[in-house]
Protein backbone atom coordinates (compact mmCIF):
# COMPACT_ATOMS: atom_id res chain seq x y z
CA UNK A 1 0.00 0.00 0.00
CA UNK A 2 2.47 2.38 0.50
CA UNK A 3 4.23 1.42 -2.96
CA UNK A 4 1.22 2.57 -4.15
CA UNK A 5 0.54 5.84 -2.36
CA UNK A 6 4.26 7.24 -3.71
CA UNK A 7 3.06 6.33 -6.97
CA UNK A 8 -0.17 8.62 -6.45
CA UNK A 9 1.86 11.15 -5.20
CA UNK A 10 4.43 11.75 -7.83
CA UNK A 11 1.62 11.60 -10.59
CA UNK A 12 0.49 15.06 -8.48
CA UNK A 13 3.83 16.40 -9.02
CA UNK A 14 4.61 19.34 -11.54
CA UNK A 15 7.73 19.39 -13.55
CA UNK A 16 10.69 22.26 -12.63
CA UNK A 17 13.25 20.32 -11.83
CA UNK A 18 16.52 21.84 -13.60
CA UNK A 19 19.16 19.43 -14.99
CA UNK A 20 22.24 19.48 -17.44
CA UNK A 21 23.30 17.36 -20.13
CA UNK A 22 26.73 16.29 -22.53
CA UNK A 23 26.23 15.38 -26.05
CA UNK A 24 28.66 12.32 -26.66
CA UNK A 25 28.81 11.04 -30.35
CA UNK A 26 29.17 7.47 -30.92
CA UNK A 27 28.75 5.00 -33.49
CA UNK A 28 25.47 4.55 -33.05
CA UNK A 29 24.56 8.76 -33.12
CA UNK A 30 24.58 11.14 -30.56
CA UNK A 31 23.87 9.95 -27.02
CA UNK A 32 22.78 12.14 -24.39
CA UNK A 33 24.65 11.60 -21.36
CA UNK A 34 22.99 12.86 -18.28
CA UNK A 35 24.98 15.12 -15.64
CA UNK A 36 25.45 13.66 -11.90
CA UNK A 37 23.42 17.00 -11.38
CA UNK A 38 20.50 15.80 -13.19
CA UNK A 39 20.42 11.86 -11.60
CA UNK A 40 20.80 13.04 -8.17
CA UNK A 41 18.05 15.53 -8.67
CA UNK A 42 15.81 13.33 -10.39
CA UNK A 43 16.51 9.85 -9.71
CA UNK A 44 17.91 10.18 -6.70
CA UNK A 45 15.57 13.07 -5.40
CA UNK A 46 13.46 10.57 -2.57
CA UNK A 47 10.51 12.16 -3.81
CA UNK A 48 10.50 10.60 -6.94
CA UNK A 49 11.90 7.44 -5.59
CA UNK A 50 9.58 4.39 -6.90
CA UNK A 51 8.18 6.26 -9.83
CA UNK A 52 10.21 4.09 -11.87
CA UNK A 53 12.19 2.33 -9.61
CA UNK A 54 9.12 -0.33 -9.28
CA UNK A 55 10.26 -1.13 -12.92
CA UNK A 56 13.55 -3.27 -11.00
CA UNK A 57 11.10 -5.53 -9.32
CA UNK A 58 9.58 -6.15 -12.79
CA UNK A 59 12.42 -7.34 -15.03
CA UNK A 60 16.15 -8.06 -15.21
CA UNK A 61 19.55 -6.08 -15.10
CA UNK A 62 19.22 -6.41 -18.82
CA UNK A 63 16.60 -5.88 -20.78
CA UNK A 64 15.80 -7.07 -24.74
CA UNK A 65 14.20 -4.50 -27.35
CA UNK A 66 10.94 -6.34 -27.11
CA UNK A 67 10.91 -5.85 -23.04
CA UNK A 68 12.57 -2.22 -24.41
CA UNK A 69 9.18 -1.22 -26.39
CA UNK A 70 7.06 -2.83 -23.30
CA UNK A 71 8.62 -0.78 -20.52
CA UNK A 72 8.65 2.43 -22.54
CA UNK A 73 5.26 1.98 -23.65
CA UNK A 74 6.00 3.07 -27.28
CA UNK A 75 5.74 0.82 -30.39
CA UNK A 76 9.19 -1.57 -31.39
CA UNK A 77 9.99 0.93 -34.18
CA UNK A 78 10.59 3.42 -31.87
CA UNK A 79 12.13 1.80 -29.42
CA UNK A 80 14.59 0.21 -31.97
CA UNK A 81 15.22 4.48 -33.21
CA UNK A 82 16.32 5.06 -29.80
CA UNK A 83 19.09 2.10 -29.64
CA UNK A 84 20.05 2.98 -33.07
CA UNK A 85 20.73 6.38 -32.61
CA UNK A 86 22.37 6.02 -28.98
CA UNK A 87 19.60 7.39 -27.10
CA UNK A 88 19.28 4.62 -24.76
CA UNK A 89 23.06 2.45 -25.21
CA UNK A 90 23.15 -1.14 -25.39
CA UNK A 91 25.38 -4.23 -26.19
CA UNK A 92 25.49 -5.47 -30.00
CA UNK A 93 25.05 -9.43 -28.90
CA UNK A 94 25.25 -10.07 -32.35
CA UNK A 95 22.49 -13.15 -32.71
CA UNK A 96 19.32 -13.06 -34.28
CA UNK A 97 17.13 -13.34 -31.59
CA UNK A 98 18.97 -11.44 -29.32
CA UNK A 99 20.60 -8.88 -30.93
CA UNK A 100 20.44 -5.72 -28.24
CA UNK A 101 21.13 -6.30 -24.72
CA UNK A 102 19.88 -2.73 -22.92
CA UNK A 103 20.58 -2.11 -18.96
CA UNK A 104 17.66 -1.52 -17.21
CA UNK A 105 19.64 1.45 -15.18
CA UNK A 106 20.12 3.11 -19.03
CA UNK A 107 16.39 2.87 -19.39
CA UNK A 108 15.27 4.04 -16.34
CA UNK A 109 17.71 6.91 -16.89
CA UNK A 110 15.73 7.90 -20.10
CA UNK A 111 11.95 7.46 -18.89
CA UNK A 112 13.07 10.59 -16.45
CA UNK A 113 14.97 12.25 -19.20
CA UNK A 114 12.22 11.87 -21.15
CA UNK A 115 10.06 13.68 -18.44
CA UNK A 116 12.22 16.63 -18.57
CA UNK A 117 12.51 16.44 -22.62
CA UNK A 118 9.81 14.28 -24.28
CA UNK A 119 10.65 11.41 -26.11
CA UNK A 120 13.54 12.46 -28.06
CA UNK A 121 12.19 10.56 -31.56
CA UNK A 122 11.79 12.73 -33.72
CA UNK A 123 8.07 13.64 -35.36
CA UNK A 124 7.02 11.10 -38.25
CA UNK A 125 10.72 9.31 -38.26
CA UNK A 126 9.60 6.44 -36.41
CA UNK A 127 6.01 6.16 -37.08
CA UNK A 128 3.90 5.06 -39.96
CA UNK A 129 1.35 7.49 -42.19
CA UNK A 130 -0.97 4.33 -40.65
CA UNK A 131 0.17 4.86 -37.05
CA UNK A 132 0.01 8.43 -37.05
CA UNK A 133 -3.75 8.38 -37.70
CA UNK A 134 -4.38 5.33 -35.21
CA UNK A 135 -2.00 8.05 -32.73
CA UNK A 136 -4.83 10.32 -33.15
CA UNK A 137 -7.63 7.74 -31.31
CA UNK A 138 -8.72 7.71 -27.57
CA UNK A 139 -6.69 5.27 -25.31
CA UNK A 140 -5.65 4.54 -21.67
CA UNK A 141 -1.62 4.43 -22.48
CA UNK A 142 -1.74 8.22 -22.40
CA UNK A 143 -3.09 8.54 -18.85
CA UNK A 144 -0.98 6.41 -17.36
CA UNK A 145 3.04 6.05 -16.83
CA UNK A 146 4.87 2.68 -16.87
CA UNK A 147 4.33 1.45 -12.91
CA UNK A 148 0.46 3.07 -12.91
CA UNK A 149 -1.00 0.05 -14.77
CA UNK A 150 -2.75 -0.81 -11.33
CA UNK A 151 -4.80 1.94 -11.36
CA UNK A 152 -7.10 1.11 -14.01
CA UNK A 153 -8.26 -2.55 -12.23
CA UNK A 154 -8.65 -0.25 -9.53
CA UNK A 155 -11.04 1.95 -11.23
CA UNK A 156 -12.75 -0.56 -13.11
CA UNK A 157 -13.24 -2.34 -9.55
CA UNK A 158 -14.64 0.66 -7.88
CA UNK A 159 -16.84 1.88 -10.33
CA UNK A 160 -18.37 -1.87 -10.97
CA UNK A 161 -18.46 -2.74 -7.59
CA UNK A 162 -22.24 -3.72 -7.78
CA UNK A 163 -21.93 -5.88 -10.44
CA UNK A 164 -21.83 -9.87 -10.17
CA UNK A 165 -18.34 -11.57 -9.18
CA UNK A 166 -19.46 -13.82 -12.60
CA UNK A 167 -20.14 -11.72 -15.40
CA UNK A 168 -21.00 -12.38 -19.08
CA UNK A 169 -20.04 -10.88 -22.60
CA UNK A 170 -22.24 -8.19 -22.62
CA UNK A 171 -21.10 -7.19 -19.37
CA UNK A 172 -17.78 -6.77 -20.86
CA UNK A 173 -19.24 -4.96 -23.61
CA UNK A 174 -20.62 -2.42 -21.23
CA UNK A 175 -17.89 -2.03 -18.67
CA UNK A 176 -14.62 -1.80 -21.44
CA UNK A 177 -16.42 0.29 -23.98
CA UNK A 178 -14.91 -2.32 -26.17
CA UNK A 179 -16.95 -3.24 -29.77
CA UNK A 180 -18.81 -6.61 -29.04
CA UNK A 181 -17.35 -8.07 -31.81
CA UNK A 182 -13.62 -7.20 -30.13
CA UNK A 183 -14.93 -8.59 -26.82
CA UNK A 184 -15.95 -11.98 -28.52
CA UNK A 185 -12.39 -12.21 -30.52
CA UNK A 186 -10.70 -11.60 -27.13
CA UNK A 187 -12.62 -14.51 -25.46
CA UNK A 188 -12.70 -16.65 -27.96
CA UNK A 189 -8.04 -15.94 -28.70
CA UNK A 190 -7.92 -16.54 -24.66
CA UNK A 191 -6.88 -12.71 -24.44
CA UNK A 192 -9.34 -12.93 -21.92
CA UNK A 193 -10.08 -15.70 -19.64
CA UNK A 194 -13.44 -17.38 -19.20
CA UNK A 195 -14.76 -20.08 -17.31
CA UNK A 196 -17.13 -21.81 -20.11
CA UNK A 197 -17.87 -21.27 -23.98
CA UNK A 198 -21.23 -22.71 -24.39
CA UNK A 199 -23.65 -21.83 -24.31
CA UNK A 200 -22.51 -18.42 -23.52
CA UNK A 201 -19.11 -17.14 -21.79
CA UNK A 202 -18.61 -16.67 -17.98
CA UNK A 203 -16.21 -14.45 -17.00
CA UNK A 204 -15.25 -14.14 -13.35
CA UNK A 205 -14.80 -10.22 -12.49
CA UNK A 206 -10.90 -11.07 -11.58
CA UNK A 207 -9.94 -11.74 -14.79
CA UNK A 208 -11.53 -8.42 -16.30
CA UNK A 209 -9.33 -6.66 -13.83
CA UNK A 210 -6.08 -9.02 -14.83
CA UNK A 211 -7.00 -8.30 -18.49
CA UNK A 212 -7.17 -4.49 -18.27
CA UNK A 213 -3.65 -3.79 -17.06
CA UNK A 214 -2.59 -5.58 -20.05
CA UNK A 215 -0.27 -3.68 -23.06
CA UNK A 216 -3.42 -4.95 -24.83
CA UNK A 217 -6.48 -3.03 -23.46
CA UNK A 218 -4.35 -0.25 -22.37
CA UNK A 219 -3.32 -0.04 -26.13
CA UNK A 220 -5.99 -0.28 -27.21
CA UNK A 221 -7.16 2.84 -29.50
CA UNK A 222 -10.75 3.45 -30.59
CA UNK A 223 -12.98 7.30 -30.85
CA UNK A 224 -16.35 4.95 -30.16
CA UNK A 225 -18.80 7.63 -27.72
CA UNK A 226 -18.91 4.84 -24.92
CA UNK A 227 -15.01 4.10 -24.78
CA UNK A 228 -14.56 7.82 -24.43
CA UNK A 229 -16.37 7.95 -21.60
CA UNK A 230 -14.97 5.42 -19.54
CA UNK A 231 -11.68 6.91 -20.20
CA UNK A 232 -12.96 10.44 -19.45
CA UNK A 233 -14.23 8.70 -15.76
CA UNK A 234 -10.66 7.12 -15.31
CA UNK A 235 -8.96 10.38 -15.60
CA UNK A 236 -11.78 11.70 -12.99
CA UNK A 237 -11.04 9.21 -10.94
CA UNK A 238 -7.46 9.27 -10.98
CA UNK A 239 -7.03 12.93 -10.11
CA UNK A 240 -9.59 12.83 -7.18
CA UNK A 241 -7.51 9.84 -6.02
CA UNK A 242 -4.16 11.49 -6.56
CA UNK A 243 -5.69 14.76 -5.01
CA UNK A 244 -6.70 12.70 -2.17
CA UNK A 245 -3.48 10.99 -1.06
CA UNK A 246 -1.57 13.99 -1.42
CA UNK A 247 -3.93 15.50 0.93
CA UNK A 248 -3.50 12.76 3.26
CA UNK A 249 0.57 12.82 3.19
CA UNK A 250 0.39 16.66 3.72
């Protein structure tokens, strides 16, 4: 629980802090090398202690460009620009399925450079004519930073608290905002768990909430009136909640 408060509490944070940087070239393009200045008042700074230093309990010293695009949030051509051009360094392994070995500490490094910054890819280099459109749709990726996946099963749980502990398909329908037809495909792939198939699905409430922190739903990018809404009540929710805590603490 208190993980979770100092997550609530930096999200109520505003950005000022001041940092320096070096430009390094390299093989690989220019890397930004942060300043001792800049770590200790950023990553070191207790306050913001957790915000992404939850991401250690998560996954390994090192890191592959698939875990890369995952931890980032950001599609695998992007994350692949920011190796490439020695944003974030790594280790050439050389093999084919393993071909960039990134340290988590370089990573981390970047998600609060990129706080300070933005993301550092360029505008249309590392996206498709395809993605840029899809960029413009509704989804819960932009309310949330990497660590805050949590709060959205905790939304969904306390706005649906009345309903059943077994729910079915429609149910889904109503509480995602998700097309029917999506809600069936997910079901039927496994994307979603269920406890029967016929005559109609059962889906206990848990794995709604298991399902919803996932890349998938929170990826998930669609301008339909209903979805809209639900996001518009997460974002509610989440700064009442954040307002809250903070109170609390103070």
């Amino acid at each position: 629980m208190c993980g979770t408060k100092n997550l609530l509490i930096l999200a109520h944070l505003e950005n000022g802090q001041t940092f320096s940087a070096n430009l390094m070239r390299t093989q690989q393009g220019v890397h930004l090398l942060l300043t001792n200045k800049f770590y200790l008042e950023n990553a070191m700074n207790p306050v913001n202690q957790g915000k992404f230093e939850i991401l250690r309990e998560e996954y390994p010293e090192f890191i592959s460009l698939d875990q890369l695009h995952k931890v980032c949030r950001i599609a695998k051509r992007s994350a692949k620009y920011l190796l490439d051009h020695g944003i974030i360094p790594y280790q050439d392994m050389g093999g084919r399925t393993w071909k960039y070995k990134i340290a988590l500490d370089d990573v981390i490094t970047y998600l609060y450079r990129r706080e300070e910054v933005g993301s550092m890819i360029p505008r249309g280099v590392a996206t498709s004519r395809n993605k840029r459109t899809m960029s413009t749709r509704k989804c819960f990726a932009k309310m949330v930073t990497p660590g805050q996946e949590t709060y959205i099963a905790e939304y969904f749980n306390f706005i649906f608290a009345e309903y059943d502990d077994i729910l079915t398909a429609l149910d889904l329908v109503e509480m995602t905002g998700l097309e029917k037809s999506t809600v069936l495909k997910l079901l039927k792939s496994g994307a979603i768990k269920s406890l029967m198939t016929y005559p109609k699905y059962l889906i206990p409430k848990q794995y709604l909430l298991e399902f919803v922190v996932t890349p998938r739903f929170i990826e998930y990018r669609t301008n339909s009136e209903h979805f809209v809404k639900i996001l518009g009540g997460f974002e509610i929710w989440k700064n009442a909640r954040i307002s809250g805590v903070s109170e609390d603490v103070g």
